[in-house]
N, C-alpha and C. Protein backbone atom coordinates (compact mmCIF):
# COMPACT_ATOMS: atom_id res chain seq x y z
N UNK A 1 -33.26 45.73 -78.08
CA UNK A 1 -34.33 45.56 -77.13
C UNK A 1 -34.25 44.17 -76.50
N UNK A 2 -34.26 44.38 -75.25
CA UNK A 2 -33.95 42.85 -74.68
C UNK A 2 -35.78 42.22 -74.65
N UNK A 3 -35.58 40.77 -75.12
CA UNK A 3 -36.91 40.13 -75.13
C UNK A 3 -37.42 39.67 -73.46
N UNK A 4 -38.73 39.41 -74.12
CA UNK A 4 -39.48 39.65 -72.72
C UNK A 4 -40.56 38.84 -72.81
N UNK A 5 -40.91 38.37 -71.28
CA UNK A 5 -42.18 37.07 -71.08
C UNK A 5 -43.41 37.73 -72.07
N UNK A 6 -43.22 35.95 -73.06
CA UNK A 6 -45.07 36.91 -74.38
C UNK A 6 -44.28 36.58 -75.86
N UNK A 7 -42.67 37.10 -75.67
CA UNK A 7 -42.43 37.10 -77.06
C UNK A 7 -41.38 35.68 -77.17
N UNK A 8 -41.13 35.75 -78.85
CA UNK A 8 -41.01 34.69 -79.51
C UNK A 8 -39.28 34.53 -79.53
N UNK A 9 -38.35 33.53 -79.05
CA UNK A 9 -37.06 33.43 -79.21
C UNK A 9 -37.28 33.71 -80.71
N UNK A 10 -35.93 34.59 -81.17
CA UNK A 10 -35.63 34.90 -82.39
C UNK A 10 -34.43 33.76 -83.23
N UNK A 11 -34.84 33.90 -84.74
CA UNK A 11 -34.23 32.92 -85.12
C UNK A 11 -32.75 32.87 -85.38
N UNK A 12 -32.02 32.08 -84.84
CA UNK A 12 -30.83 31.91 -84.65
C UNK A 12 -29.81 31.05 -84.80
N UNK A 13 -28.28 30.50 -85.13
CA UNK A 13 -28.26 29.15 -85.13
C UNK A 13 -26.89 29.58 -83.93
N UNK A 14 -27.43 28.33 -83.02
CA UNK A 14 -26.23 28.07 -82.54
C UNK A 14 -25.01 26.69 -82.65
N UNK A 15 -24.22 26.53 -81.69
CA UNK A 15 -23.32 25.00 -82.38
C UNK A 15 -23.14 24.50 -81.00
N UNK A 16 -23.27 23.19 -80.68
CA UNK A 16 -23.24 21.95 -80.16
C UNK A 16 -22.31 20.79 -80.83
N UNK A 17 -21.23 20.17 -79.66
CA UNK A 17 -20.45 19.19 -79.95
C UNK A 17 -21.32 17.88 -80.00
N UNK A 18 -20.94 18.03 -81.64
CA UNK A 18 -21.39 16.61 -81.84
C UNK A 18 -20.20 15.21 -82.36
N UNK A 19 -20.50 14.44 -82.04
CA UNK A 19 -19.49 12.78 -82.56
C UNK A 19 -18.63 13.78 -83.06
N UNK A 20 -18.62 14.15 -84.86
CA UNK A 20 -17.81 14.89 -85.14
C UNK A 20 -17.45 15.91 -85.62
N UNK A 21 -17.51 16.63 -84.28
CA UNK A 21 -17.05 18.38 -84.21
C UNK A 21 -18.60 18.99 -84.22
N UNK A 22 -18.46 20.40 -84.18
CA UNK A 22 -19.70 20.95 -83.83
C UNK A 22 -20.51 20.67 -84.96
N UNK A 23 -21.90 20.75 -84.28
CA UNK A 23 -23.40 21.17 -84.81
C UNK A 23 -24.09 22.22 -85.16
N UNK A 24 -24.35 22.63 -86.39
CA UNK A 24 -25.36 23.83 -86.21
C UNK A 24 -26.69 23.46 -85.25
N UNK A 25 -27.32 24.02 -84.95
CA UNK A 25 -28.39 24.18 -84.49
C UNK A 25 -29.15 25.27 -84.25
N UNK A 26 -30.74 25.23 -85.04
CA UNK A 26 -31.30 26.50 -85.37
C UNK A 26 -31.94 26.60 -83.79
N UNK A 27 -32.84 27.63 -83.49
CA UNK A 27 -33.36 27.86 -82.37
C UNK A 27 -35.04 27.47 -82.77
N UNK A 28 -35.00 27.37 -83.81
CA UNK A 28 -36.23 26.15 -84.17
C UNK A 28 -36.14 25.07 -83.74
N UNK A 29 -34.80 24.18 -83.91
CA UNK A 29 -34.75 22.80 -83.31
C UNK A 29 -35.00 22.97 -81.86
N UNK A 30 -33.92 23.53 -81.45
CA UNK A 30 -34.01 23.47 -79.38
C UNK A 30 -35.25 23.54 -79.17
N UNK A 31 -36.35 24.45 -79.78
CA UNK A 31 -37.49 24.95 -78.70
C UNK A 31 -38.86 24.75 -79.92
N UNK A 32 -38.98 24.33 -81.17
CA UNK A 32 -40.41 24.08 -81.42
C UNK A 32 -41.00 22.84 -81.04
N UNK A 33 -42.31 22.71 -80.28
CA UNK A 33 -43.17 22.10 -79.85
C UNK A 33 -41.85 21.64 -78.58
N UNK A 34 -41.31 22.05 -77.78
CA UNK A 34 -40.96 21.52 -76.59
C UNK A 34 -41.38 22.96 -75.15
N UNK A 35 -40.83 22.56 -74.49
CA UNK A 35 -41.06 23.29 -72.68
C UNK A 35 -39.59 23.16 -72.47
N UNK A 36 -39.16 24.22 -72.90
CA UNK A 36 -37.65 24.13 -72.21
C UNK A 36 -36.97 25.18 -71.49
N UNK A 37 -36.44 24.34 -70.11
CA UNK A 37 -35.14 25.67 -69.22
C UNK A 37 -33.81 25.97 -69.86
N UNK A 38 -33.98 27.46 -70.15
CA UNK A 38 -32.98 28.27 -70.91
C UNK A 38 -32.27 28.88 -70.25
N UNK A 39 -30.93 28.65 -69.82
CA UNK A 39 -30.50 29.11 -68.79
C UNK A 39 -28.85 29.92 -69.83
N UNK A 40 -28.46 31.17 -69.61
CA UNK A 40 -27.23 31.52 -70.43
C UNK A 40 -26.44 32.34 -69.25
N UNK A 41 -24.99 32.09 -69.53
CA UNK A 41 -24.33 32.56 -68.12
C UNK A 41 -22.98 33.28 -69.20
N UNK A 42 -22.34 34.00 -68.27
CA UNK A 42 -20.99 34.48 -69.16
C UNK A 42 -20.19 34.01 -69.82
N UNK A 43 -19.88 32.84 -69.23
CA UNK A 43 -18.61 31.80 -69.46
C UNK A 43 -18.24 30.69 -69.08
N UNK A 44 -18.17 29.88 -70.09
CA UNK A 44 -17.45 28.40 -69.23
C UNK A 44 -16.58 28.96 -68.48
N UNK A 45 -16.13 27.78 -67.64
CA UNK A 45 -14.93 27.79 -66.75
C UNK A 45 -15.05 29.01 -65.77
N UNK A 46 -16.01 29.80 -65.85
CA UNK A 46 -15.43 30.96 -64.87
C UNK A 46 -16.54 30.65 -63.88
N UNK A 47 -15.82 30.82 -62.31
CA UNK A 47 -16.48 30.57 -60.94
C UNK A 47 -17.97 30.13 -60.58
N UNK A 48 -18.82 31.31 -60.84
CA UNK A 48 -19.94 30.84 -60.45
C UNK A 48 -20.59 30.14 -60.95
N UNK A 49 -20.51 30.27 -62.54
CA UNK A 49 -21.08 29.55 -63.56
C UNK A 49 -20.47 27.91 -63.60
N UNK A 50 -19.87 27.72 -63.57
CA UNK A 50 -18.71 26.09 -63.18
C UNK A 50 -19.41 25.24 -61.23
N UNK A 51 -19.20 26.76 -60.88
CA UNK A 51 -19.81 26.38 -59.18
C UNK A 51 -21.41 26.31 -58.70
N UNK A 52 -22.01 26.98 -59.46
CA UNK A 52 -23.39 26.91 -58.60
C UNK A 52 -24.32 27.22 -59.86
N UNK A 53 -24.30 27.71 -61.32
CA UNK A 53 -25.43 27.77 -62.31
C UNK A 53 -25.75 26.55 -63.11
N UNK A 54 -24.79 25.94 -63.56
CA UNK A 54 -24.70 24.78 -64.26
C UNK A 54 -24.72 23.87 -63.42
N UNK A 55 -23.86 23.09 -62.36
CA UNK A 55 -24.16 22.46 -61.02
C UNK A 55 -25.62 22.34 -60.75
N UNK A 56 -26.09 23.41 -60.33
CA UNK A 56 -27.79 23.81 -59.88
C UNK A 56 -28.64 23.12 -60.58
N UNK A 57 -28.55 23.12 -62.37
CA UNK A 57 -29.54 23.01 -63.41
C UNK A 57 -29.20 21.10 -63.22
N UNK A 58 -28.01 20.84 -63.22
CA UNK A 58 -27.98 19.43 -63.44
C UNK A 58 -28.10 18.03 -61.87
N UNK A 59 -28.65 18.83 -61.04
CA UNK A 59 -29.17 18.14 -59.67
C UNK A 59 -30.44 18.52 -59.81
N UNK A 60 -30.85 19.39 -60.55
CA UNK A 60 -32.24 19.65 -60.56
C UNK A 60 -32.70 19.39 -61.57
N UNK A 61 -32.39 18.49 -62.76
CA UNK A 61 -32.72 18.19 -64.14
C UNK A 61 -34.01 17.36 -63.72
N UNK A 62 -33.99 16.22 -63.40
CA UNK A 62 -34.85 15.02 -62.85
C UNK A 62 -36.19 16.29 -62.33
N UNK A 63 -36.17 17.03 -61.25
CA UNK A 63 -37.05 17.43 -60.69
C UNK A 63 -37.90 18.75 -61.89
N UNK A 64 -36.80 19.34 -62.74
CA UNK A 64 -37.32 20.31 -63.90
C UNK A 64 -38.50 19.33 -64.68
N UNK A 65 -38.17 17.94 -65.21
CA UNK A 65 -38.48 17.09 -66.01
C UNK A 65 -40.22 16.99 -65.27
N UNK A 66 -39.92 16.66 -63.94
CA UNK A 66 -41.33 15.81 -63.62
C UNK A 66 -42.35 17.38 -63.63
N UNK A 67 -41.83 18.50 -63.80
CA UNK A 67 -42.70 19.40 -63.67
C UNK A 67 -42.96 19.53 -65.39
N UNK A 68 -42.16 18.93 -66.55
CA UNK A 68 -42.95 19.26 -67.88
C UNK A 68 -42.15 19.88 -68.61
N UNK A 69 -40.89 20.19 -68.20
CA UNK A 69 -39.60 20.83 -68.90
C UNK A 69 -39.26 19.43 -70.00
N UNK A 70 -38.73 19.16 -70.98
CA UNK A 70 -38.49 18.58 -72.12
C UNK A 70 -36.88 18.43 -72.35
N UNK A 71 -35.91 19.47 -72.13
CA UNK A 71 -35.32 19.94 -72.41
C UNK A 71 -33.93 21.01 -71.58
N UNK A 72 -33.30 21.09 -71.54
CA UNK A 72 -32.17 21.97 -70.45
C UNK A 72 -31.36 22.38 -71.68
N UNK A 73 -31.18 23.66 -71.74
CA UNK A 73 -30.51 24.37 -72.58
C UNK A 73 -29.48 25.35 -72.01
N UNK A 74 -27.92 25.13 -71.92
CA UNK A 74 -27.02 26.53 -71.19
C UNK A 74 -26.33 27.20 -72.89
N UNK A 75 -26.30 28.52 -72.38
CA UNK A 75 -26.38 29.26 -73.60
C UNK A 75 -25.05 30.21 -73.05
N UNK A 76 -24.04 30.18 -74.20
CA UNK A 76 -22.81 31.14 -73.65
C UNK A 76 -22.28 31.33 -74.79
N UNK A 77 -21.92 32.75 -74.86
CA UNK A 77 -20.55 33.15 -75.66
C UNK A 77 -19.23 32.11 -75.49
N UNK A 78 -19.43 30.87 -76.22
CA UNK A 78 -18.01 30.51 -76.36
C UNK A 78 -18.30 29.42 -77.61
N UNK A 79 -17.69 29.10 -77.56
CA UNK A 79 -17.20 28.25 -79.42
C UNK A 79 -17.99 26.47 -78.98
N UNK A 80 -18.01 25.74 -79.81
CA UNK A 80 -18.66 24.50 -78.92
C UNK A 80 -17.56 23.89 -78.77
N UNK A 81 -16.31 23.65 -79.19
CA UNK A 81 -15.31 22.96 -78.05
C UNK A 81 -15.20 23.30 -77.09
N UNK A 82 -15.09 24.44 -76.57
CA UNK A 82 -15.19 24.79 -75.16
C UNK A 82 -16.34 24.40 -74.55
N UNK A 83 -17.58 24.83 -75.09
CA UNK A 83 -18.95 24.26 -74.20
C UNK A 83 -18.88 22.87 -74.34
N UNK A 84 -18.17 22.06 -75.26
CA UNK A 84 -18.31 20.59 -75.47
C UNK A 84 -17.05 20.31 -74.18
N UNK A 85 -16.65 20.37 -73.98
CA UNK A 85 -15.10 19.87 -73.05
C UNK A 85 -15.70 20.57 -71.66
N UNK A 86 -16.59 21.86 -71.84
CA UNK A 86 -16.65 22.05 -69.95
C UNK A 86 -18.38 21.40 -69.73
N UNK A 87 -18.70 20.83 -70.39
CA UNK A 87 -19.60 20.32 -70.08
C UNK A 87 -19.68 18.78 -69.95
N UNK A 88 -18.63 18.27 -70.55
CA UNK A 88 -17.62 16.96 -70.06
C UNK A 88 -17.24 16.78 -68.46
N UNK A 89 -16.47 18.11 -68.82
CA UNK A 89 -16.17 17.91 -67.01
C UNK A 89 -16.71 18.37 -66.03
N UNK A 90 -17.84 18.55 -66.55
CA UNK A 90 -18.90 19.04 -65.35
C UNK A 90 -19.66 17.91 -64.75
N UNK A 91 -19.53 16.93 -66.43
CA UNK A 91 -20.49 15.47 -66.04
C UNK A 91 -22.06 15.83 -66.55
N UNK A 92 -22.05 16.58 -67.39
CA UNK A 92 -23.47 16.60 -67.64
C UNK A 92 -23.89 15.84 -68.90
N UNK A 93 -23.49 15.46 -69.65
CA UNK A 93 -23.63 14.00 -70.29
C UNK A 93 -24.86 14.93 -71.35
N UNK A 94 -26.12 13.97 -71.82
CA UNK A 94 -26.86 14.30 -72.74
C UNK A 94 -28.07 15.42 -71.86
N UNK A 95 -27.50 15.33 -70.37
CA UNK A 95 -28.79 15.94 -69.15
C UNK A 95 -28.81 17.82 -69.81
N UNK A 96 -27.78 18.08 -70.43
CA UNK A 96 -28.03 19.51 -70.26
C UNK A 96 -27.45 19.73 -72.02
N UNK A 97 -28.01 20.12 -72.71
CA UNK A 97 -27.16 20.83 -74.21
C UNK A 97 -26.35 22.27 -74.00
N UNK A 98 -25.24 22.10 -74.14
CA UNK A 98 -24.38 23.10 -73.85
C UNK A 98 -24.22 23.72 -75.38
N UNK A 99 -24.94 25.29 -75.59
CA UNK A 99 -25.21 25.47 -76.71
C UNK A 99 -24.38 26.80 -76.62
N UNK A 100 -23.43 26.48 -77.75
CA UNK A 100 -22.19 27.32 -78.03
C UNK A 100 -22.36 28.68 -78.91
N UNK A 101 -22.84 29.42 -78.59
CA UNK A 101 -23.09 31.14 -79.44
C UNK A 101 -22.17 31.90 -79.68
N UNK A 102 -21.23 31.20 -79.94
CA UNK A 102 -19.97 32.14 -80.49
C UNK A 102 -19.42 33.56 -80.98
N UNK A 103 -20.77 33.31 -81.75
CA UNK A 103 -20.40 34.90 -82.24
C UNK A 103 -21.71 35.78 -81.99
N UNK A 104 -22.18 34.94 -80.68
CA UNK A 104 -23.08 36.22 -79.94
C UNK A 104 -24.44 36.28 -80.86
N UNK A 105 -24.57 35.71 -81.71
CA UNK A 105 -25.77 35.94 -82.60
C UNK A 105 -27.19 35.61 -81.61
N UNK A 106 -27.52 34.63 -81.26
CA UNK A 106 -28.54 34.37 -80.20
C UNK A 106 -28.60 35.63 -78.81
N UNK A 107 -27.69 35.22 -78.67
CA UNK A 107 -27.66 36.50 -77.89
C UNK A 107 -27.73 38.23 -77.39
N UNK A 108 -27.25 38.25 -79.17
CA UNK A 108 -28.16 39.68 -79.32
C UNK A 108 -29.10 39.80 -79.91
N UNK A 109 -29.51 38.91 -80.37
CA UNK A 109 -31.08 39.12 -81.25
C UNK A 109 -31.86 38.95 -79.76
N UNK A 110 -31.60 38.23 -78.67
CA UNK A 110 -32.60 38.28 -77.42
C UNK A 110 -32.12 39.60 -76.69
N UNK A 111 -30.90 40.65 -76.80
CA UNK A 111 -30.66 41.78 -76.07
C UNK A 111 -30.45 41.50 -74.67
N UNK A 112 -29.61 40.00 -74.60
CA UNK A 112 -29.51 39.79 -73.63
C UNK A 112 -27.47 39.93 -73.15
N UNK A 113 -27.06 40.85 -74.00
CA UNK A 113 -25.63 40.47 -73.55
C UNK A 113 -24.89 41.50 -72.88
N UNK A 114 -23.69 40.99 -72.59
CA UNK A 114 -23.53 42.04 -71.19
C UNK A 114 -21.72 42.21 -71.93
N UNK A 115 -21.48 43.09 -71.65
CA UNK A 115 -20.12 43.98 -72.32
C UNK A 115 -19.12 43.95 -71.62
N UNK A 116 -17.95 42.77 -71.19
CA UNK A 116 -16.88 42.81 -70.68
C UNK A 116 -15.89 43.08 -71.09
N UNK A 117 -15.93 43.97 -71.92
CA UNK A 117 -14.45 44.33 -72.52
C UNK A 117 -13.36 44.87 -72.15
N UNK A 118 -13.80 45.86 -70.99
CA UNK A 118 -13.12 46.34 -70.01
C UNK A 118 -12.42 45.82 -69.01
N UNK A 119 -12.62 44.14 -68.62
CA UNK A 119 -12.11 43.09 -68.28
C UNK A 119 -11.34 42.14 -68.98
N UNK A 120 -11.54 42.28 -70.02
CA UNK A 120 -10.61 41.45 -71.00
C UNK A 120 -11.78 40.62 -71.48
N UNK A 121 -12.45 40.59 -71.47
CA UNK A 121 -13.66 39.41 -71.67
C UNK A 121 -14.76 39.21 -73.26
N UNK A 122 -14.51 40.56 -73.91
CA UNK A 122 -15.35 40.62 -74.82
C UNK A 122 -16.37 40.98 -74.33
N UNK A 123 -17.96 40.85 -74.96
CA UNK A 123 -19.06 40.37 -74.93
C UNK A 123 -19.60 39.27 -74.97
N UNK A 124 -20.13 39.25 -73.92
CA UNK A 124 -20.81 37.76 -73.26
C UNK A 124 -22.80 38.30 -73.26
N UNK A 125 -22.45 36.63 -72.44
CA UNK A 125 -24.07 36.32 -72.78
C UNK A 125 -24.44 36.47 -71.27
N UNK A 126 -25.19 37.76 -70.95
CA UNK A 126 -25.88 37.77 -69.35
C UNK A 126 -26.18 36.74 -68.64
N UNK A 127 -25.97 36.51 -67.64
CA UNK A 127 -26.69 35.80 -66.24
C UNK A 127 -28.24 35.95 -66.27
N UNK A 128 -28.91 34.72 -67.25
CA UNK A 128 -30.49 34.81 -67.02
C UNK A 128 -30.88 33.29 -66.91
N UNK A 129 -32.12 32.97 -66.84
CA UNK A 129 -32.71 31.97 -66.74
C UNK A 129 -33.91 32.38 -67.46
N UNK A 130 -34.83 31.50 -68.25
CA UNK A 130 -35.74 31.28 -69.01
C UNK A 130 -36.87 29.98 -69.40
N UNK A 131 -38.11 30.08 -69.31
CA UNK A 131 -39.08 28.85 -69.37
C UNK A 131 -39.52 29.20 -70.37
N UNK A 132 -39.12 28.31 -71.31
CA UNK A 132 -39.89 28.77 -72.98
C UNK A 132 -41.13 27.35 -73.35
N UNK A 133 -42.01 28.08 -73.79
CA UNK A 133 -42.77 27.04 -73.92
C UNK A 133 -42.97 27.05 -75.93
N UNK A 134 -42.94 26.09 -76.64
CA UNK A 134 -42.97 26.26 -78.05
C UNK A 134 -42.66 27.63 -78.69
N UNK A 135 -41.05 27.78 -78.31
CA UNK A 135 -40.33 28.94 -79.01
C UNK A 135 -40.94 30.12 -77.99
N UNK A 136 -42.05 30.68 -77.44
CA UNK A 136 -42.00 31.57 -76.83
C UNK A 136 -41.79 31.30 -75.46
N UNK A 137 -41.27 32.87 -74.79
CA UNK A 137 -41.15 33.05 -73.37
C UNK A 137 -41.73 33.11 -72.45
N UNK A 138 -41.91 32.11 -71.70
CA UNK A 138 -43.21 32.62 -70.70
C UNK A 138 -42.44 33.25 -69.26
N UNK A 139 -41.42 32.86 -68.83
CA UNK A 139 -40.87 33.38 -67.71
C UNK A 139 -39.27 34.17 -68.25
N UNK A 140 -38.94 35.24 -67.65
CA UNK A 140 -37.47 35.60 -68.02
C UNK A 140 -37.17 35.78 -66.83
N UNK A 141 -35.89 35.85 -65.78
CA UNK A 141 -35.00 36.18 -64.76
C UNK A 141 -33.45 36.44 -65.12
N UNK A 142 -33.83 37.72 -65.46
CA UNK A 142 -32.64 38.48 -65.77
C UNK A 142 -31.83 39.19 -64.51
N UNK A 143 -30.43 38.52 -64.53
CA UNK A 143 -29.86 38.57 -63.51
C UNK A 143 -29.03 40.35 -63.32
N UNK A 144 -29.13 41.20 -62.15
CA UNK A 144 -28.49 42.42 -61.83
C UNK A 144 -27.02 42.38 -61.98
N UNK A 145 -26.44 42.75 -62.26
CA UNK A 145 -24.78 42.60 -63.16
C UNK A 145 -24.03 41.96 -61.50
N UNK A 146 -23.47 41.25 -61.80
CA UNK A 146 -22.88 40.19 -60.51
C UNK A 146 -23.63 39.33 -59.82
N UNK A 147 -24.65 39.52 -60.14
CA UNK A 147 -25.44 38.56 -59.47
C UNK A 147 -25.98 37.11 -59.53
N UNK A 148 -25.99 36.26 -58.99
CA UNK A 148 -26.67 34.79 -58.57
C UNK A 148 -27.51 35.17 -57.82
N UNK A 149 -29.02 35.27 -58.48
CA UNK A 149 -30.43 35.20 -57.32
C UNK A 149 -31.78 35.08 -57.86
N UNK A 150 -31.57 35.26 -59.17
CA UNK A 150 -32.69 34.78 -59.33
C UNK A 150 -32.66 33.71 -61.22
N UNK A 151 -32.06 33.41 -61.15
CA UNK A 151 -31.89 32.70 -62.27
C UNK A 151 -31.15 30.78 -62.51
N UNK A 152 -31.62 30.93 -60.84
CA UNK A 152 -31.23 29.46 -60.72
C UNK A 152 -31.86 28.18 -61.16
N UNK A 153 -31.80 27.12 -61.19
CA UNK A 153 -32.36 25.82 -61.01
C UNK A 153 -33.81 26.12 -60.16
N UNK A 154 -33.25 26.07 -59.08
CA UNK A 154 -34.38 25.89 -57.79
C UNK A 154 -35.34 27.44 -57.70
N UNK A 155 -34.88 28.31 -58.08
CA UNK A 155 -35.77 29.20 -58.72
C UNK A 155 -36.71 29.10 -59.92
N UNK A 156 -36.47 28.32 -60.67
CA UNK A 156 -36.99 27.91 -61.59
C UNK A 156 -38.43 26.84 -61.60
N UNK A 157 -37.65 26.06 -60.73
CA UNK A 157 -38.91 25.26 -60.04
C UNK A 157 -39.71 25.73 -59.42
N UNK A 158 -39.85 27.24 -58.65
CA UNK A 158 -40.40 27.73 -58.04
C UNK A 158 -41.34 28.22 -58.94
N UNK A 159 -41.47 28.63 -60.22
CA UNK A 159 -42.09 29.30 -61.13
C UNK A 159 -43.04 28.12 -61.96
N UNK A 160 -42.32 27.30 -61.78
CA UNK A 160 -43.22 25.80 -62.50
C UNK A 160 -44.46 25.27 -62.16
């Protein structure tokens, strides 16, 4: 069952590059007592997500902040060296936590993942955007399979 504005992120750990080598991190840490934009896309490195989702969130970090956001969270099926190294070269520094779900656990406990196997891709983590306020959801924008439109940065602000 995919989760929905009302209910509670489920408990999960994901991993973050830290000094040395990845981090666990529960989904208690990221989101109790904070306001945070939860944004999860398919894949590092691949087009839109490299070009205009992650891009989007980190020109619009400053403006998320003054509205009460705490926090920027990108959420993907990939290992945290990869989210640690493409979030290097994206330049997003401490502005965005690139939170590595490897083995999809976060991601299906929210019923948010999308099935590329037929592409070579595995299972990934859908095209959504999310405003969580102390572990629960208050906004979801779950993106239509190919799509960039409603799960952006500047969409986000629009909801704030």
């Amino acid at each position: 069952m995919t989760i929905n504005s009302g209910d509670t992120i489920p408990a999960a750990t994901v991993y973050v590059m830290g000094a040395d080598g990845p981090d666990a991190v529960s989904t208690d840490d990221l989101f109790k007592g904070k306001k945070v934009a939860l944004f999860g896309l398919p894949g590092a490195y691949t087009p839109t997500c490299s070009a205009r989702h992650v891009p989007g969130f980190l020109e619009n970090a400053d403006a998320l902040k003054a509205k009460g956001i705490d926090s920027i969270v990108c959420l993907s099926v990939n290992d945290a060296f990869v989210m640690g190294a493409w979030g290097k070269d994206l330049g997003v520094g401490d502005t965005i936590i690139m939170a590595g779900d490897g083995s999809a656990e976060l991601t299906h406990a929210m019923g948010l993942e999308l099935d590329l196997t037929g592409r070579g891709l595995g299972v990934r983590c859908d095209r959504f955007s999310a405003i969580v306020d102390d572990g629960v959801v208050v906004t979801l924008n779950r993106e239509a399979p190919g799509a960039f439109e409603v799960s952006s940065a500047e969409k986000m602000l629009e909801q704030l």
